[in-house]
N, C-alpha and C. Protein backbone atom coordinates (compact mmCIF):
# COMPACT_ATOMS: atom_id res chain seq x y z
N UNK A 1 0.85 -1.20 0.00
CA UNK A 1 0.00 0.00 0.00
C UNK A 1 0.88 1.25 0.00
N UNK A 2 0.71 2.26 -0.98
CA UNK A 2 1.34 3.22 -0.88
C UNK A 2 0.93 4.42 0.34
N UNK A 3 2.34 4.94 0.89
CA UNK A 3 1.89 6.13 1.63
C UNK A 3 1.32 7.20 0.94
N UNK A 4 0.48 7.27 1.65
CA UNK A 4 -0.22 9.00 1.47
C UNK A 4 0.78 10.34 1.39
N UNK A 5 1.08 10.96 0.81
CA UNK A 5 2.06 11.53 0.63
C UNK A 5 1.47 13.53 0.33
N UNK A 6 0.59 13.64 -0.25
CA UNK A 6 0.04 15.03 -0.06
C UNK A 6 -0.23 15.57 -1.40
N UNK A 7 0.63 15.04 -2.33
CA UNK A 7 1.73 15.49 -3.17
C UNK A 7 0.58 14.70 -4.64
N UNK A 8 0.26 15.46 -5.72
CA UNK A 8 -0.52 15.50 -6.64
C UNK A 8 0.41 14.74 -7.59
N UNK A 9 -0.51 13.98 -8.58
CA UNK A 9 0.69 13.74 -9.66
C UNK A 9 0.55 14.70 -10.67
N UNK A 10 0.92 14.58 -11.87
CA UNK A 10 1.52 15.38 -13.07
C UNK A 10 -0.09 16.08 -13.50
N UNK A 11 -1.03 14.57 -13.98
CA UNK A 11 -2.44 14.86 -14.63
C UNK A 11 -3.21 15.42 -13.66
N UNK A 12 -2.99 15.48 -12.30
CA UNK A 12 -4.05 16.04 -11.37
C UNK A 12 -3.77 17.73 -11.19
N UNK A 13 -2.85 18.05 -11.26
CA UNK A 13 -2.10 19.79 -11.46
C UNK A 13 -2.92 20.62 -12.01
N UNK A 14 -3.37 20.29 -13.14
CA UNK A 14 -3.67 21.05 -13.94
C UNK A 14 -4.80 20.27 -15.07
N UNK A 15 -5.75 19.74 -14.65
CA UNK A 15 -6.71 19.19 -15.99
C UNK A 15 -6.28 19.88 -16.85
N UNK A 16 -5.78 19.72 -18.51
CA UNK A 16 -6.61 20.38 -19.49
C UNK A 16 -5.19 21.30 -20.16
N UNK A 17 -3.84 20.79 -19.23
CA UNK A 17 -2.95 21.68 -19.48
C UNK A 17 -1.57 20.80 -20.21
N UNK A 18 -1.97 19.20 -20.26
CA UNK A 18 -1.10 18.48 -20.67
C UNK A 18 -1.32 17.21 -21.92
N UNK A 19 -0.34 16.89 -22.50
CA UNK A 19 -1.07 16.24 -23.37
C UNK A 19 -0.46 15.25 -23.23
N UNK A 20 -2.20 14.15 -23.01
CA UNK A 20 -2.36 13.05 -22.66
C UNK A 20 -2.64 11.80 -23.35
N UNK A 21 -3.23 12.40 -24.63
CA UNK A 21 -3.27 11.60 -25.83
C UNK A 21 -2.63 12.06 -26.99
N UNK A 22 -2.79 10.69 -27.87
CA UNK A 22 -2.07 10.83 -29.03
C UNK A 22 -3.08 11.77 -29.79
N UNK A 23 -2.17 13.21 -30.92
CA UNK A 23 -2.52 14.06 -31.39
C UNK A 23 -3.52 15.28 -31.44
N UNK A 24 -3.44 15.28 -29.64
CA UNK A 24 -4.06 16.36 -28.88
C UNK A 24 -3.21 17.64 -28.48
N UNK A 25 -1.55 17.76 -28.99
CA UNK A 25 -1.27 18.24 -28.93
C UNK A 25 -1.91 19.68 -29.69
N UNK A 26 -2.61 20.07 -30.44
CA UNK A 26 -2.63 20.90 -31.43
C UNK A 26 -3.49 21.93 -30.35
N UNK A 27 -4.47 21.10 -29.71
CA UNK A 27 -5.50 21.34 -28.44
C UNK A 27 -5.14 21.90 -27.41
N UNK A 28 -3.94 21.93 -27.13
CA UNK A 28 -3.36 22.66 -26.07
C UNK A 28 -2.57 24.33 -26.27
N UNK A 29 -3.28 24.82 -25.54
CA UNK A 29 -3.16 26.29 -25.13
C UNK A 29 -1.65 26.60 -24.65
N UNK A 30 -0.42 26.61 -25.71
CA UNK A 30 0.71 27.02 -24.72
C UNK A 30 1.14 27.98 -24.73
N UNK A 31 0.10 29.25 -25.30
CA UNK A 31 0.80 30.49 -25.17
C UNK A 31 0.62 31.03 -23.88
N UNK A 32 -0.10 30.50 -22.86
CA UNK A 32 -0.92 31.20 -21.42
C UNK A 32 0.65 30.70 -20.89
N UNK A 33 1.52 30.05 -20.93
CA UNK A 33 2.92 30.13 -20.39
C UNK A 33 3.78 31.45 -20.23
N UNK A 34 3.46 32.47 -20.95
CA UNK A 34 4.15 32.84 -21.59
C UNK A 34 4.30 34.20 -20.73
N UNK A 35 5.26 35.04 -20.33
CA UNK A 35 5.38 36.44 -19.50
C UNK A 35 5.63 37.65 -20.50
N UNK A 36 6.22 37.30 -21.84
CA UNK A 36 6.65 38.24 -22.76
C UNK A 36 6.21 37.87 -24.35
N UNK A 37 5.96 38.65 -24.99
CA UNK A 37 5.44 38.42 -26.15
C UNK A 37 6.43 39.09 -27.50
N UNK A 38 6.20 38.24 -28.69
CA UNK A 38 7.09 39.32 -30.07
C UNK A 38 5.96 39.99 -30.74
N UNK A 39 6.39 41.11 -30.69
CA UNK A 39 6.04 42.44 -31.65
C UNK A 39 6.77 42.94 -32.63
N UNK A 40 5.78 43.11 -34.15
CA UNK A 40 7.04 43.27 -34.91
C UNK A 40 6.70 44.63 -35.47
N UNK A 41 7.71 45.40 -35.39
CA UNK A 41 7.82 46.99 -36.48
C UNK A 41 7.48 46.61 -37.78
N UNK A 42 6.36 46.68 -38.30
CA UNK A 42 6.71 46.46 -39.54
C UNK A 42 7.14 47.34 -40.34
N UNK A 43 7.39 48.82 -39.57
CA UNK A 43 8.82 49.98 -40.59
C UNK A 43 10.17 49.40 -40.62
N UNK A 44 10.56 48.33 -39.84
CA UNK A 44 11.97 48.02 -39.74
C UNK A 44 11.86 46.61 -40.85
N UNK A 45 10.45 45.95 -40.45
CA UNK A 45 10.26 44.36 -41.17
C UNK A 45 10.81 44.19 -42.68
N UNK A 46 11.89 43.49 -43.08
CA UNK A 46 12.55 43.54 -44.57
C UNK A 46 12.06 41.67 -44.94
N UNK A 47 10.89 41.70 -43.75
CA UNK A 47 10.30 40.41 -44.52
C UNK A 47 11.05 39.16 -45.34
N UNK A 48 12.28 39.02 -44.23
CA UNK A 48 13.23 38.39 -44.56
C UNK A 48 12.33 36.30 -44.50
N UNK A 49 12.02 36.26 -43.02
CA UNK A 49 11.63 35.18 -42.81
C UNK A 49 12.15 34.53 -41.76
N UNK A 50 13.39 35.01 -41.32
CA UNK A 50 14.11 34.62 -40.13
C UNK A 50 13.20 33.93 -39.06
N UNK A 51 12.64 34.78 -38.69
CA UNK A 51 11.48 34.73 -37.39
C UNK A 51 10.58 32.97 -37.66
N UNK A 52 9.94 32.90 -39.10
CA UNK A 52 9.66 31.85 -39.01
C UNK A 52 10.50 30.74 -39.36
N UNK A 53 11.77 30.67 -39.23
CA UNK A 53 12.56 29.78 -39.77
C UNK A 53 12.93 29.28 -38.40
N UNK A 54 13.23 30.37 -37.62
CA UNK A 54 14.37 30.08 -36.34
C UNK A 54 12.92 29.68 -35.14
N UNK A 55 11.96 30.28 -34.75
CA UNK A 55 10.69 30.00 -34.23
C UNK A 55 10.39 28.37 -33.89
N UNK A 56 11.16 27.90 -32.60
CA UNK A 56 11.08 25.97 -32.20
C UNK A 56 9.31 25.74 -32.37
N UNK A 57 8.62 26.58 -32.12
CA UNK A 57 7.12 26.34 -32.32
C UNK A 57 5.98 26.64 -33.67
N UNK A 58 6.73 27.10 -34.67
CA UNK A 58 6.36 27.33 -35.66
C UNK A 58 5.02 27.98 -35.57
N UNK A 59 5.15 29.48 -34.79
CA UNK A 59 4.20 30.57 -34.65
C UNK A 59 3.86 31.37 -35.51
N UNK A 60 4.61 31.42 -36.53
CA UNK A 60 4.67 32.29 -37.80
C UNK A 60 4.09 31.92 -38.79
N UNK A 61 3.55 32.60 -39.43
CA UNK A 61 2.47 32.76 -40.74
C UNK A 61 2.46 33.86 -41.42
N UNK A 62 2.99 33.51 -42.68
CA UNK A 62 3.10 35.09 -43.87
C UNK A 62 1.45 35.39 -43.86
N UNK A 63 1.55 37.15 -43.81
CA UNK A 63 0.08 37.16 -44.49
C UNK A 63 -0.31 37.87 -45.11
N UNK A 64 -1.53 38.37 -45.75
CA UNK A 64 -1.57 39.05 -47.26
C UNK A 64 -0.20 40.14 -47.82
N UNK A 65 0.25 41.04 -46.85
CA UNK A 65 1.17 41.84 -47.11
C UNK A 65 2.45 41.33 -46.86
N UNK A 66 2.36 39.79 -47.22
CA UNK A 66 4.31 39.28 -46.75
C UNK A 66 5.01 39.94 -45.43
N UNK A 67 4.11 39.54 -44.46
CA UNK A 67 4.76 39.59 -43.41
C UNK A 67 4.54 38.86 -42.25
N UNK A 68 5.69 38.17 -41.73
CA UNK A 68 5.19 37.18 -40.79
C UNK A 68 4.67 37.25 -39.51
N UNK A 69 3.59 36.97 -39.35
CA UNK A 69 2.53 37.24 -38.11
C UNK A 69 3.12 36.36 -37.19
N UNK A 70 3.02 36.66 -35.99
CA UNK A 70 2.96 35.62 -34.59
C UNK A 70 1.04 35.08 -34.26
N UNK A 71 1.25 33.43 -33.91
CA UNK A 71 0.04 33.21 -33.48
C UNK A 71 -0.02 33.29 -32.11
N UNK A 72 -0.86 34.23 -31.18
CA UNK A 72 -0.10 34.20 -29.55
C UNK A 72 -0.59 33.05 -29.26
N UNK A 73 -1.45 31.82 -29.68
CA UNK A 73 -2.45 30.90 -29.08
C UNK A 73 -1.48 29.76 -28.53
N UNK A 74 -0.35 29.69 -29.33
CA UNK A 74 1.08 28.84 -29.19
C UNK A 74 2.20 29.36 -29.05
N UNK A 75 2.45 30.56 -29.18
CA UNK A 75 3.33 31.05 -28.62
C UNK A 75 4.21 31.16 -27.53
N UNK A 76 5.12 31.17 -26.91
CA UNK A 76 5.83 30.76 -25.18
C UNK A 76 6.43 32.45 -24.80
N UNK A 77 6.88 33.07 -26.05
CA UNK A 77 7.93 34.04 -25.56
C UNK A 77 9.06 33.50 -25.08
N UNK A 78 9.83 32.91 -26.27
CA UNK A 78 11.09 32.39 -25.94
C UNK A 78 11.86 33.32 -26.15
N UNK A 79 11.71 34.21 -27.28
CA UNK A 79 12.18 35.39 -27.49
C UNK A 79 13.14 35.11 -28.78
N UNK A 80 13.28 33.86 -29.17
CA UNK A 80 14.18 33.71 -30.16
C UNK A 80 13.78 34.52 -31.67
N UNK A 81 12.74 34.55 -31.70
CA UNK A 81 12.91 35.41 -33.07
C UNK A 81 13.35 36.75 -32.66
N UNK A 82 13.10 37.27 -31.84
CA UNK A 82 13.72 38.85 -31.54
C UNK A 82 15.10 38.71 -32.01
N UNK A 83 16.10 37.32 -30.98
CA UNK A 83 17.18 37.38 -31.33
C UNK A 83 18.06 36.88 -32.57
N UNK A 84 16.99 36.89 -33.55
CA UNK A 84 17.39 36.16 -34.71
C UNK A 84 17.08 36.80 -35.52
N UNK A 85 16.04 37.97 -35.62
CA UNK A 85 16.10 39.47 -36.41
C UNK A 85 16.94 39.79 -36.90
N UNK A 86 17.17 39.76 -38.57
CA UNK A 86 18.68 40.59 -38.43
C UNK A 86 18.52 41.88 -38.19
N UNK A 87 17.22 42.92 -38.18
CA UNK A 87 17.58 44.37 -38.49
C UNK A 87 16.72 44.93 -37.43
N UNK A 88 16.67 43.74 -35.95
CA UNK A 88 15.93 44.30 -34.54
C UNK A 88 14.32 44.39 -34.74
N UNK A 89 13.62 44.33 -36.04
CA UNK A 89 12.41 44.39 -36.25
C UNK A 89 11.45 44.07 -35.03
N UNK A 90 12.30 42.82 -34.42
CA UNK A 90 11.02 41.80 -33.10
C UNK A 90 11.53 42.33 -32.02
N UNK A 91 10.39 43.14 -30.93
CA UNK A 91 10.95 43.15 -29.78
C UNK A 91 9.92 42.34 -28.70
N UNK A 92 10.74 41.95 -27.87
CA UNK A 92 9.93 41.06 -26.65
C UNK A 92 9.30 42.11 -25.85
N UNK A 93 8.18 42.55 -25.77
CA UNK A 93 7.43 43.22 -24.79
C UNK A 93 6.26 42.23 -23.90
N UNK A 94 6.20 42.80 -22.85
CA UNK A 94 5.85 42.15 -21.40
C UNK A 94 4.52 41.93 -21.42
N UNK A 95 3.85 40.67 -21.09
CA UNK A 95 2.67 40.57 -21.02
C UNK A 95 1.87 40.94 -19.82
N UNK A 96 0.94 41.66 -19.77
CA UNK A 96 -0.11 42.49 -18.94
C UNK A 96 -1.43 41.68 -19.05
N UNK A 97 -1.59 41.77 -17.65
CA UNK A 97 -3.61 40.95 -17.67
C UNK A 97 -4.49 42.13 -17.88
């Protein structure tokens, strides 16, 4: 018999925040992680593509005017496209409730 211990496991934390089955990933909300967000100038944007190349979550989407959008719905604010800008276009600004 196991001790009682206090202590929650992984799936009890958080219903609804982990993925538990196969190809439910898409279903999960991981931009609510997130403390900082990318914003892009689009006076500086030379619509290179960087952002969606270098982007581990593939947040980026060209759109009518060739320029790559962030989706915040998956987003983390890793900040890597900021730092992969060549011409500073992305800056990480702070997320507010």
């Amino acid at each position: 018999m196991a001790k009682e211990t206090g202590i929650k496991s992984w799936r009890e934390l958080n219903p609804g925040t982990a993925v538990t089955e196969p190809g439910s990933a898409a279903e999960l909300k991981t931009g609510d992680w997130r403390s900082s967000r990318p914003e892009t100038d689009h006076d500086r944007c030379i619509k290179c593509g960087q952002c969606y190349i270098m982007c581990p979550d593939m947040v980026y989407s060209k759109d009518e005017e060739g320029y790559y959008a962030q989706n915040y719905y998956w987003c983390k604010g890793c900040g890597i496209c900021a730092k992969e800008c060549p011409v500073g276009a992305i800056m990480m600004i702070e997320e507010v409730d």
